[in-house]
ModelCIF file with pLDDT and N, C-alpha, C, O atoms, coordinates in Angstrom:
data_MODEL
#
_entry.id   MODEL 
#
_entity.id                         1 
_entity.type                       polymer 
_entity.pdbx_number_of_molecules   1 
#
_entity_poly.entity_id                      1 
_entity_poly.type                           'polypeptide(L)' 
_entity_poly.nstd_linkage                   no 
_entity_poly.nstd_monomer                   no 
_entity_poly.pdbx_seq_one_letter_code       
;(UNK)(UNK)(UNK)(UNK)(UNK)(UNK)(UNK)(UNK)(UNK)(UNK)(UNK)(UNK)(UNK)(UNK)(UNK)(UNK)
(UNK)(UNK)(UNK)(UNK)(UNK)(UNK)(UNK)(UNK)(UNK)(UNK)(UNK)(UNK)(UNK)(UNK)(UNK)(UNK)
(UNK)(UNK)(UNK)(UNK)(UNK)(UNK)(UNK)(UNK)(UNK)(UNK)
;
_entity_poly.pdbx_seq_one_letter_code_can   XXXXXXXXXXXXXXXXXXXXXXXXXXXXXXXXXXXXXXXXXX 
_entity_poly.pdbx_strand_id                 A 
#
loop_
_entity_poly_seq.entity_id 
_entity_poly_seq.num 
_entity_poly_seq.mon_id 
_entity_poly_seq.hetero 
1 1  UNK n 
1 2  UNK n 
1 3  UNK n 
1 4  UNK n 
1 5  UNK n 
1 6  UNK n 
1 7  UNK n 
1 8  UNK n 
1 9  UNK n 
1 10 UNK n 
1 11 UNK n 
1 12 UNK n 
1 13 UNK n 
1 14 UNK n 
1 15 UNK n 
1 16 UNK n 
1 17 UNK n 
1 18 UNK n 
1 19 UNK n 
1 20 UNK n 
1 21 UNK n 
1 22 UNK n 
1 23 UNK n 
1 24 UNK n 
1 25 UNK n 
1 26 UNK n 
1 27 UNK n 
1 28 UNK n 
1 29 UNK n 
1 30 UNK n 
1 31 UNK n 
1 32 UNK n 
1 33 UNK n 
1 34 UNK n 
1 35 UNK n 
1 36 UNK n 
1 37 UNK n 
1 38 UNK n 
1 39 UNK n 
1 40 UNK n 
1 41 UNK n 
1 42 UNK n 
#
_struct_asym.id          A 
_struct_asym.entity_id   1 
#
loop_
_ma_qa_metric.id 
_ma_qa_metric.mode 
_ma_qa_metric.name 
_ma_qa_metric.software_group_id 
_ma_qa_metric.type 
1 global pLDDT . pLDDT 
2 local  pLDDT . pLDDT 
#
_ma_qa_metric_global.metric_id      1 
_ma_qa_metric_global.metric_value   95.57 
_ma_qa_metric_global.model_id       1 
_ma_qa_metric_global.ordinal_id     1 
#
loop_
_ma_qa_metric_local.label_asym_id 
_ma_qa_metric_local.label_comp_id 
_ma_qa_metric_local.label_seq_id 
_ma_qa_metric_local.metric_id 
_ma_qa_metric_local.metric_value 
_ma_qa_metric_local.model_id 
_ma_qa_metric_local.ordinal_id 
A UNK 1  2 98.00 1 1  
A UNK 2  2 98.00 1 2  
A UNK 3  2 97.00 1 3  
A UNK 4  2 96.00 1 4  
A UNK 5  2 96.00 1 5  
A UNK 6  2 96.00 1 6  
A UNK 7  2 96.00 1 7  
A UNK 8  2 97.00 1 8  
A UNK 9  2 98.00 1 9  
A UNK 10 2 98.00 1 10 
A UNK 11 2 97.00 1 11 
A UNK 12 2 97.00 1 12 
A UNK 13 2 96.00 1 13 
A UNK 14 2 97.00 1 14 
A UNK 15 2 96.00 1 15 
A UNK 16 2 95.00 1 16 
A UNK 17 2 97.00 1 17 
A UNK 18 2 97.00 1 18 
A UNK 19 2 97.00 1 19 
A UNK 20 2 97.00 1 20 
A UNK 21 2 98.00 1 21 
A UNK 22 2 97.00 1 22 
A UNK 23 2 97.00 1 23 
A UNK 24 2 97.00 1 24 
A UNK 25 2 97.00 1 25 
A UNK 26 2 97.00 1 26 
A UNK 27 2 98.00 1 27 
A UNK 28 2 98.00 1 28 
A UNK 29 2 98.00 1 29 
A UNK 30 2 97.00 1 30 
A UNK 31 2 97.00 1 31 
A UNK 32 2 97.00 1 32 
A UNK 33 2 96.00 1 33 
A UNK 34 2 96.00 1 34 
A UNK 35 2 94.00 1 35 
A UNK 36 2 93.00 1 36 
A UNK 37 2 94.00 1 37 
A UNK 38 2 92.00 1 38 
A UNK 39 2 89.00 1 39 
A UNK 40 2 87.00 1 40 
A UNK 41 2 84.00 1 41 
A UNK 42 2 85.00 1 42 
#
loop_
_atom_site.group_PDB 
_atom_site.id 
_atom_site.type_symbol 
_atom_site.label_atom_id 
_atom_site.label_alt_id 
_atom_site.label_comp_id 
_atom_site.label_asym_id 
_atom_site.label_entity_id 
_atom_site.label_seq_id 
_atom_site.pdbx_PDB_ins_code 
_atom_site.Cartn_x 
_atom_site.Cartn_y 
_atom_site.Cartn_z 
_atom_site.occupancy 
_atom_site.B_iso_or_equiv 
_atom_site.pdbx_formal_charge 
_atom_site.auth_seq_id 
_atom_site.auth_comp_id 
_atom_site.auth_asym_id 
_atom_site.auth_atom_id 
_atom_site.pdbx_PDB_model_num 
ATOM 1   N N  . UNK A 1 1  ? 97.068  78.998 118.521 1.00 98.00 ? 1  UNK A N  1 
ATOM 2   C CA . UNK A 1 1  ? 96.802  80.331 118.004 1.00 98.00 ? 1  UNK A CA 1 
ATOM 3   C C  . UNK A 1 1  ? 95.802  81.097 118.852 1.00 98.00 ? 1  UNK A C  1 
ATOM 4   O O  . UNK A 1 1  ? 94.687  80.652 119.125 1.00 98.00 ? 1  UNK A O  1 
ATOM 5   N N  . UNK A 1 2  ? 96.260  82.257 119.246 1.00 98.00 ? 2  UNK A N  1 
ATOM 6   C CA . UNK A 1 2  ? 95.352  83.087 120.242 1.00 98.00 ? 2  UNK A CA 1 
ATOM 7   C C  . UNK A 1 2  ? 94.621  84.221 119.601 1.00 98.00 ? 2  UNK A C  1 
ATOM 8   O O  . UNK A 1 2  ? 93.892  84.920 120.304 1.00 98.00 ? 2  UNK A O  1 
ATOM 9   N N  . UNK A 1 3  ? 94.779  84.505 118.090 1.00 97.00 ? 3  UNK A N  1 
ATOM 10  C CA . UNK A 1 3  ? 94.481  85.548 117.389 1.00 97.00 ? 3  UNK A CA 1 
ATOM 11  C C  . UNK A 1 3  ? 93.067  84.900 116.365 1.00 97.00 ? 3  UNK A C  1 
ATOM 12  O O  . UNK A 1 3  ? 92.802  85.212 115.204 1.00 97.00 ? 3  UNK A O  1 
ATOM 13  N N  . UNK A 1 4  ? 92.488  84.129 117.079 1.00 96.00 ? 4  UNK A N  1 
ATOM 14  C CA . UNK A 1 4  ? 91.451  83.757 115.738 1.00 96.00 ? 4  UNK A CA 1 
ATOM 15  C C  . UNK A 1 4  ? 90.987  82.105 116.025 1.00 96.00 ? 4  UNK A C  1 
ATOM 16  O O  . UNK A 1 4  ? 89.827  81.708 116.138 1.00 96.00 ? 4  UNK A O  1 
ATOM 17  N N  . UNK A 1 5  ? 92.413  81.157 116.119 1.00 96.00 ? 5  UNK A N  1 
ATOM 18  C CA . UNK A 1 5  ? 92.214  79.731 116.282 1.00 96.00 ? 5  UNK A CA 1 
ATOM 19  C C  . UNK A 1 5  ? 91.497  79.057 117.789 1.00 96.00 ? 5  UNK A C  1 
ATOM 20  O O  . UNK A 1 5  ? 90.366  78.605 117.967 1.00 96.00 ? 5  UNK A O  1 
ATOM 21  N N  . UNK A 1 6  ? 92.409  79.170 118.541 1.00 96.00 ? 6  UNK A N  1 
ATOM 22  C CA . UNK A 1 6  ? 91.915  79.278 119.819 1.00 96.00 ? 6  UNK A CA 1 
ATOM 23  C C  . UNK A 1 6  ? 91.170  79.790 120.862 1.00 96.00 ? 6  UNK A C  1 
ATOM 24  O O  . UNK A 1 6  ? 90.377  79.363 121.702 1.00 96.00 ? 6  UNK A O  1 
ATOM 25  N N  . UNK A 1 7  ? 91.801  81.107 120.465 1.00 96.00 ? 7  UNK A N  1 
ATOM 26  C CA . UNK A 1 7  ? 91.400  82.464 121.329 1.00 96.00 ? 7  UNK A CA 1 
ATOM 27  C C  . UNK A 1 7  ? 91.535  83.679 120.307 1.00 96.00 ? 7  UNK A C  1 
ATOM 28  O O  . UNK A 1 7  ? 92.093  83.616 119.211 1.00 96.00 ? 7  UNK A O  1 
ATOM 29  N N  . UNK A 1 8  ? 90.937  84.762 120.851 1.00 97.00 ? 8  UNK A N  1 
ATOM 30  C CA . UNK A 1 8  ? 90.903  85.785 119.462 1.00 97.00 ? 8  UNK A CA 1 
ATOM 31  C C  . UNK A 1 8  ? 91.237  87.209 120.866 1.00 97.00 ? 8  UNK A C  1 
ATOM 32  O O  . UNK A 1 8  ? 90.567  88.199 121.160 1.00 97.00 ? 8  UNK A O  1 
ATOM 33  N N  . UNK A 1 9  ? 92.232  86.806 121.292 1.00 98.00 ? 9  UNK A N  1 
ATOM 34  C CA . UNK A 1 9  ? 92.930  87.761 122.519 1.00 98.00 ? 9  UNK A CA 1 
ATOM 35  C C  . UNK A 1 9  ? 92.796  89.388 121.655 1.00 98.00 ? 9  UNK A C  1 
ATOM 36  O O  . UNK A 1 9  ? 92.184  90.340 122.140 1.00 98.00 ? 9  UNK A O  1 
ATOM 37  N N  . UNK A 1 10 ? 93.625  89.425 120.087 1.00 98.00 ? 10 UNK A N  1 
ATOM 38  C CA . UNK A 1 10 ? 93.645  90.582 119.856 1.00 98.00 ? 10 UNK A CA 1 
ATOM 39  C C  . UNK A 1 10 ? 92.291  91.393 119.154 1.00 98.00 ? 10 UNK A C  1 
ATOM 40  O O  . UNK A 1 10 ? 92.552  92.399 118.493 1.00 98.00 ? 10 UNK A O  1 
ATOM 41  N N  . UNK A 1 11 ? 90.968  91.006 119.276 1.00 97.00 ? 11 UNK A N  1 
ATOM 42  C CA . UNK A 1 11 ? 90.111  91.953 118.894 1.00 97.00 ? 11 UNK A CA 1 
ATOM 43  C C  . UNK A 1 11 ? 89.408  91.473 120.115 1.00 97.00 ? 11 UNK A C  1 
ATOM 44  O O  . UNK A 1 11 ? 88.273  91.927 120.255 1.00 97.00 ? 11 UNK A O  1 
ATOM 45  N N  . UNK A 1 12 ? 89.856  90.619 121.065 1.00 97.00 ? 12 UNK A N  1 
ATOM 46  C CA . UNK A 1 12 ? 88.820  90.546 122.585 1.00 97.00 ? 12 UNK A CA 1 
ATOM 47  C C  . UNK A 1 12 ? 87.984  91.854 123.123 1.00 97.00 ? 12 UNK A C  1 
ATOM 48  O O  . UNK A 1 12 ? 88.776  92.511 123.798 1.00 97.00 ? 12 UNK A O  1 
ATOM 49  N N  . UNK A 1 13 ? 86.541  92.572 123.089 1.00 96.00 ? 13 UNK A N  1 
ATOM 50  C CA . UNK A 1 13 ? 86.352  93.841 122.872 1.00 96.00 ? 13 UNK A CA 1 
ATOM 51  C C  . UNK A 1 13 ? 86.113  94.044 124.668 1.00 96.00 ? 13 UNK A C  1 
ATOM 52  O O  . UNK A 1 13 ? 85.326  94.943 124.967 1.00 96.00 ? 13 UNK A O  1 
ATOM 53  N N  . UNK A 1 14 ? 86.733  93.278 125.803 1.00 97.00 ? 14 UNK A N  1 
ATOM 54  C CA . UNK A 1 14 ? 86.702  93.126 127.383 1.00 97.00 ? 14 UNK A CA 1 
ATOM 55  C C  . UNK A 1 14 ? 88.124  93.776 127.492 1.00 97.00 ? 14 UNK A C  1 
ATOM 56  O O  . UNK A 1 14 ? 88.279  94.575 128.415 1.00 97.00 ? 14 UNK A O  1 
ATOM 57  N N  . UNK A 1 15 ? 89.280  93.501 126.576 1.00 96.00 ? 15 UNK A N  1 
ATOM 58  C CA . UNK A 1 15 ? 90.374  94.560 126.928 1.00 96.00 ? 15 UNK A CA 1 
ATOM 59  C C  . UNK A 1 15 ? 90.574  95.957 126.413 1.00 96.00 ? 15 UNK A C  1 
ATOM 60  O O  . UNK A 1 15 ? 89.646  96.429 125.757 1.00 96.00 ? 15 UNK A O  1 
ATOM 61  N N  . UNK A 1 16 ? 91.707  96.733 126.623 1.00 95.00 ? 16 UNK A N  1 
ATOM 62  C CA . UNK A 1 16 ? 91.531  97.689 126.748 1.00 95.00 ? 16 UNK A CA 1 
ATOM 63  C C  . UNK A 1 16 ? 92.189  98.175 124.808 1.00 95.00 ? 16 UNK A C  1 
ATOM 64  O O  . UNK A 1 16 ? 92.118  99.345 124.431 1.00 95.00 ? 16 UNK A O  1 
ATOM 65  N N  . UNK A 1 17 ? 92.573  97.411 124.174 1.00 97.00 ? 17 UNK A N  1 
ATOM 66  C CA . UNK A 1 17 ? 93.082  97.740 123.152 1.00 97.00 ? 17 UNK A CA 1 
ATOM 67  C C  . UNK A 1 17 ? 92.292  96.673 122.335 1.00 97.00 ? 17 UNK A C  1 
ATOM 68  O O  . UNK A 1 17 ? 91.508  95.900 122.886 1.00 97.00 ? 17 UNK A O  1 
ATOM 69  N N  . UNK A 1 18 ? 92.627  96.665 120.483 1.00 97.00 ? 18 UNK A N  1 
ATOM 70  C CA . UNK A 1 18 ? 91.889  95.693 120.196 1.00 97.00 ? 18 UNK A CA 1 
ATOM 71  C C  . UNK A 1 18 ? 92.664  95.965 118.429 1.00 97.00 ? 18 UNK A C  1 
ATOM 72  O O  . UNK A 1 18 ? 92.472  96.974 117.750 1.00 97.00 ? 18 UNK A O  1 
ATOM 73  N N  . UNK A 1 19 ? 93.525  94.768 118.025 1.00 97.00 ? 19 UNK A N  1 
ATOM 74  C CA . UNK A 1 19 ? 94.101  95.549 116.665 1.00 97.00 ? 19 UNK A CA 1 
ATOM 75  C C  . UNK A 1 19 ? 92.903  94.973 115.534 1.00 97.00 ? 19 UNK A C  1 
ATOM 76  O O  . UNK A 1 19 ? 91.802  94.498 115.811 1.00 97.00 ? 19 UNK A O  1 
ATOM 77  N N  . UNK A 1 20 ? 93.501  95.182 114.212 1.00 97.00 ? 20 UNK A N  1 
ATOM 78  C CA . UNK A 1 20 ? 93.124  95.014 113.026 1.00 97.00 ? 20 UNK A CA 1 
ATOM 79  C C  . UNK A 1 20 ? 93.757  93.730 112.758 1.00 97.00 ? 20 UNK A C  1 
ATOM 80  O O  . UNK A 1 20 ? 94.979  93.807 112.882 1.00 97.00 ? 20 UNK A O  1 
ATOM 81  N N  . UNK A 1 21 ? 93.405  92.771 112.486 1.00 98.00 ? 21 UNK A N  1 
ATOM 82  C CA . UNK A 1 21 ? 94.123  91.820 111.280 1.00 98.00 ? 21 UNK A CA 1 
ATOM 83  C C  . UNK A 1 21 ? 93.542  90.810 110.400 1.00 98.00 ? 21 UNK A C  1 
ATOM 84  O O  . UNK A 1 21 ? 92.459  90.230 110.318 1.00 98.00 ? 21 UNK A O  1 
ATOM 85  N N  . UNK A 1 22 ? 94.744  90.811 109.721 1.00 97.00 ? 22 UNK A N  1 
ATOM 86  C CA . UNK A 1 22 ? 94.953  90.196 108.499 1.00 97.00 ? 22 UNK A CA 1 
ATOM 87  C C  . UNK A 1 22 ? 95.483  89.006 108.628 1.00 97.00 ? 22 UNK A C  1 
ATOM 88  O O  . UNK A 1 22 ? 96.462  88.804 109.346 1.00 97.00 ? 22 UNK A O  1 
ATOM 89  N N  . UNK A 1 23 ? 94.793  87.948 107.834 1.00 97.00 ? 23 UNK A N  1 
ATOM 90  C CA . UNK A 1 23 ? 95.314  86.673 107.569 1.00 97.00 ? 23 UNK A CA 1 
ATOM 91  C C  . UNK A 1 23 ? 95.828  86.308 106.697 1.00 97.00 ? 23 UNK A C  1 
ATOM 92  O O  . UNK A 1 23 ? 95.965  87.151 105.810 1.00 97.00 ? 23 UNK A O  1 
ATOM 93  N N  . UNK A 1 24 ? 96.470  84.727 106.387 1.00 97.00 ? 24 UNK A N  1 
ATOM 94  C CA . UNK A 1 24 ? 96.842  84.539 105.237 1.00 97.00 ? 24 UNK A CA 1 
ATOM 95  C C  . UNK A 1 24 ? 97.327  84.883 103.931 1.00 97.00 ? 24 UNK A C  1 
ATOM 96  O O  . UNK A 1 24 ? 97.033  84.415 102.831 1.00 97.00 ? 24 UNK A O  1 
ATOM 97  N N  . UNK A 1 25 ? 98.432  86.139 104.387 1.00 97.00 ? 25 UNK A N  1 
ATOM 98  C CA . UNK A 1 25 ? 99.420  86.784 103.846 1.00 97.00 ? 25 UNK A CA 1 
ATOM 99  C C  . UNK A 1 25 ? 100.626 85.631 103.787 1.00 97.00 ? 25 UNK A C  1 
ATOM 100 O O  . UNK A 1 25 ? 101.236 85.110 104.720 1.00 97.00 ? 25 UNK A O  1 
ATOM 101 N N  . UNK A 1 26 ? 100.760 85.396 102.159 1.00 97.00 ? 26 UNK A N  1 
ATOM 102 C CA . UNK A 1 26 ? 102.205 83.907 102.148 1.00 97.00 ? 26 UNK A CA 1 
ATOM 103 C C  . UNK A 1 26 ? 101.539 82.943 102.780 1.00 97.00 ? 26 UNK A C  1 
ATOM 104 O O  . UNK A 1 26 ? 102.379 82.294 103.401 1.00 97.00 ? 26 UNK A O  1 
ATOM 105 N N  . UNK A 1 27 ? 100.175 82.384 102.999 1.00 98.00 ? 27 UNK A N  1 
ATOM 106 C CA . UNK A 1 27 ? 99.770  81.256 103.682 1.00 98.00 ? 27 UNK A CA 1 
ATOM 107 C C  . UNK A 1 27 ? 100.518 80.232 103.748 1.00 98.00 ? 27 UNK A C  1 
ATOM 108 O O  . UNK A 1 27 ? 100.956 79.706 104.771 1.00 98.00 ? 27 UNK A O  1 
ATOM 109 N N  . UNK A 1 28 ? 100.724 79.846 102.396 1.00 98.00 ? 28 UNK A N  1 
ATOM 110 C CA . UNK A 1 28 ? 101.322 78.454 101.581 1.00 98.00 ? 28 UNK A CA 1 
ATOM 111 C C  . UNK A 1 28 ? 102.707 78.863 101.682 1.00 98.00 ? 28 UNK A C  1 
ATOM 112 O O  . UNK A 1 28 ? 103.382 78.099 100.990 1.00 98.00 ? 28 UNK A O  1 
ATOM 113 N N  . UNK A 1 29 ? 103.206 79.479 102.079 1.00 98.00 ? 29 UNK A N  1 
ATOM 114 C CA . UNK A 1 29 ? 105.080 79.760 102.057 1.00 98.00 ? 29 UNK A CA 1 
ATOM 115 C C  . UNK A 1 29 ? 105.322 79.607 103.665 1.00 98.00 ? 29 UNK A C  1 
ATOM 116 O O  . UNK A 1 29 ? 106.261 79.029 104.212 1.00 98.00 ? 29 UNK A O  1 
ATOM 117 N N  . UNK A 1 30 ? 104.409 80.166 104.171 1.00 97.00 ? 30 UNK A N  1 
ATOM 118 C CA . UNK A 1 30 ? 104.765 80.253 105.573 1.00 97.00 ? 30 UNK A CA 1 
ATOM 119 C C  . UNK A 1 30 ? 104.569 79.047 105.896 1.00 97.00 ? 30 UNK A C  1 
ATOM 120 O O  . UNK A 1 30 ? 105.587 78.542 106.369 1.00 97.00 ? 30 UNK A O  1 
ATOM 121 N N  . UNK A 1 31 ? 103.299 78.055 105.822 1.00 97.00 ? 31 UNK A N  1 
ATOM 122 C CA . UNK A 1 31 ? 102.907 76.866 106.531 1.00 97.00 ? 31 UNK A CA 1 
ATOM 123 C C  . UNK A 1 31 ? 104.010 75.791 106.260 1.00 97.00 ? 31 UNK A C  1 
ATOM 124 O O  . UNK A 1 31 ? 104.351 74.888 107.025 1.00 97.00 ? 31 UNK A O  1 
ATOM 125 N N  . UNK A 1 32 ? 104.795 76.242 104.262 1.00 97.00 ? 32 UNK A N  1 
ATOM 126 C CA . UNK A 1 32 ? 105.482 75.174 104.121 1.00 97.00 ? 32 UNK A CA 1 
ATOM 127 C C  . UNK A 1 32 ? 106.593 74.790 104.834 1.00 97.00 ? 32 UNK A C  1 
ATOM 128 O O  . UNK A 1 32 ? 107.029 73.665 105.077 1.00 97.00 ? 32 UNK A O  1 
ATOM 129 N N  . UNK A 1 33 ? 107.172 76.395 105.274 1.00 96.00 ? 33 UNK A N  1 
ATOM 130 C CA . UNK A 1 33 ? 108.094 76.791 105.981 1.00 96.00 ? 33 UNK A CA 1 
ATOM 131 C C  . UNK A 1 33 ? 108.147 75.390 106.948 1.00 96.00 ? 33 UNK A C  1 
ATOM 132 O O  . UNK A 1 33 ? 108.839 74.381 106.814 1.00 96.00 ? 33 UNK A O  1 
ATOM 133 N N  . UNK A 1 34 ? 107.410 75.646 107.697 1.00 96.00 ? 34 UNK A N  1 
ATOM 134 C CA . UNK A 1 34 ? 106.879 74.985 109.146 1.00 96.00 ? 34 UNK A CA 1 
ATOM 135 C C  . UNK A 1 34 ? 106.600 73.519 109.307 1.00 96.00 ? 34 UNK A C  1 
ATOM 136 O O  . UNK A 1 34 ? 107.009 72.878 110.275 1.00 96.00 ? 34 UNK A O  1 
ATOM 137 N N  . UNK A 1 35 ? 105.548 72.760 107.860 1.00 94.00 ? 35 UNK A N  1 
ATOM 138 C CA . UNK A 1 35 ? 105.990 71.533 107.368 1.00 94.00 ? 35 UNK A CA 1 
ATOM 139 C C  . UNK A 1 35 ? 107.371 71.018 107.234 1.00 94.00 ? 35 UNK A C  1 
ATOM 140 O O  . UNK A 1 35 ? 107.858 69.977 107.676 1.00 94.00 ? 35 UNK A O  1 
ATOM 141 N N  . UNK A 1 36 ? 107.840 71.860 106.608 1.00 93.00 ? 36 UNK A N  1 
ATOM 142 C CA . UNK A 1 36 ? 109.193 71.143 106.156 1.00 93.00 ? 36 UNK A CA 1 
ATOM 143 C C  . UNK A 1 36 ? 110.054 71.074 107.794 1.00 93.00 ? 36 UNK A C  1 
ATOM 144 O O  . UNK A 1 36 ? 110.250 70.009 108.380 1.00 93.00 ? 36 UNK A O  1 
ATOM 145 N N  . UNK A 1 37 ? 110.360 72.037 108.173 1.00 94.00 ? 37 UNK A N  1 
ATOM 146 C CA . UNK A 1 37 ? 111.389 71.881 109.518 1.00 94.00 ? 37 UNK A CA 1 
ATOM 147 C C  . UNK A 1 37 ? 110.745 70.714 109.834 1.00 94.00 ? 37 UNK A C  1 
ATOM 148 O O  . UNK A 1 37 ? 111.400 69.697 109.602 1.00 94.00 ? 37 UNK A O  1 
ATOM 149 N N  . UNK A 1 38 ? 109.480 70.544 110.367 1.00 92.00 ? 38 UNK A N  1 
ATOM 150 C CA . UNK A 1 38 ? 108.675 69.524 111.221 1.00 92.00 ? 38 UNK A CA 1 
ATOM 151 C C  . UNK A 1 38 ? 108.990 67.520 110.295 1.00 92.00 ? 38 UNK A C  1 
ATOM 152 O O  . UNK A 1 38 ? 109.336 66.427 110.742 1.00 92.00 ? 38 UNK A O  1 
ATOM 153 N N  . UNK A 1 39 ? 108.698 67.927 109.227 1.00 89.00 ? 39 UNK A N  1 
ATOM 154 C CA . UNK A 1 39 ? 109.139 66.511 108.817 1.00 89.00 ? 39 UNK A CA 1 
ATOM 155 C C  . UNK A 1 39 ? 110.834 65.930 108.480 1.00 89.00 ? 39 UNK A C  1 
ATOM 156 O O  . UNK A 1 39 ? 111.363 64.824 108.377 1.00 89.00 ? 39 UNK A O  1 
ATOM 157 N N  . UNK A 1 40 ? 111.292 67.367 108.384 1.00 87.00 ? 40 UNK A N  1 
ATOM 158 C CA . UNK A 1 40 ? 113.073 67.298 108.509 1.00 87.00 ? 40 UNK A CA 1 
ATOM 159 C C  . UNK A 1 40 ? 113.147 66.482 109.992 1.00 87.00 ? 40 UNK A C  1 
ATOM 160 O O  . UNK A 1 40 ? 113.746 65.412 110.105 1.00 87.00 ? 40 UNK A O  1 
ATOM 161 N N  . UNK A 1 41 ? 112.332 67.258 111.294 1.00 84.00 ? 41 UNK A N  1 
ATOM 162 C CA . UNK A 1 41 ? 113.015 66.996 113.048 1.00 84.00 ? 41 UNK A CA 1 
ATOM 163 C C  . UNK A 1 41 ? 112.195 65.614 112.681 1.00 84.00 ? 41 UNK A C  1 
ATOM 164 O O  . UNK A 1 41 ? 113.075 64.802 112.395 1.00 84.00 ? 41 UNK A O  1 
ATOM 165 N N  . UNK A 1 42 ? 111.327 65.186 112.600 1.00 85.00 ? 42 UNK A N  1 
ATOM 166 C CA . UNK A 1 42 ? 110.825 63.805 112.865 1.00 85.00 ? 42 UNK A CA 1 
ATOM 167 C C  . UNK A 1 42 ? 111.777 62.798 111.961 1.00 85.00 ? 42 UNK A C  1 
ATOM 168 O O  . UNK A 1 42 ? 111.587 61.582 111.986 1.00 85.00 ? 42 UNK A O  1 
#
């Protein structure tokens, strides 16, 4: 994640733009999303 986890690229205040955001909109729907495929492929 480059927005916060890792790196926070989009409010970086060295470039020339810089957005607004929001987190954890559907946290738990989205992550399950992503669990599930992941323990389906393994």
């Amino acid at each position: 994640g480059a927005c916060g986890s890792l790196y926070n690229i989009v409010t970086d205040e060295r470039l020339n733009h810089r957005l607004e955001v929001t987190a954890g909109i559907l946290e738990k729907e989205c992550s399950e999303q992503l669990q599930n495929f992941f323990a389906h492929r393994r």
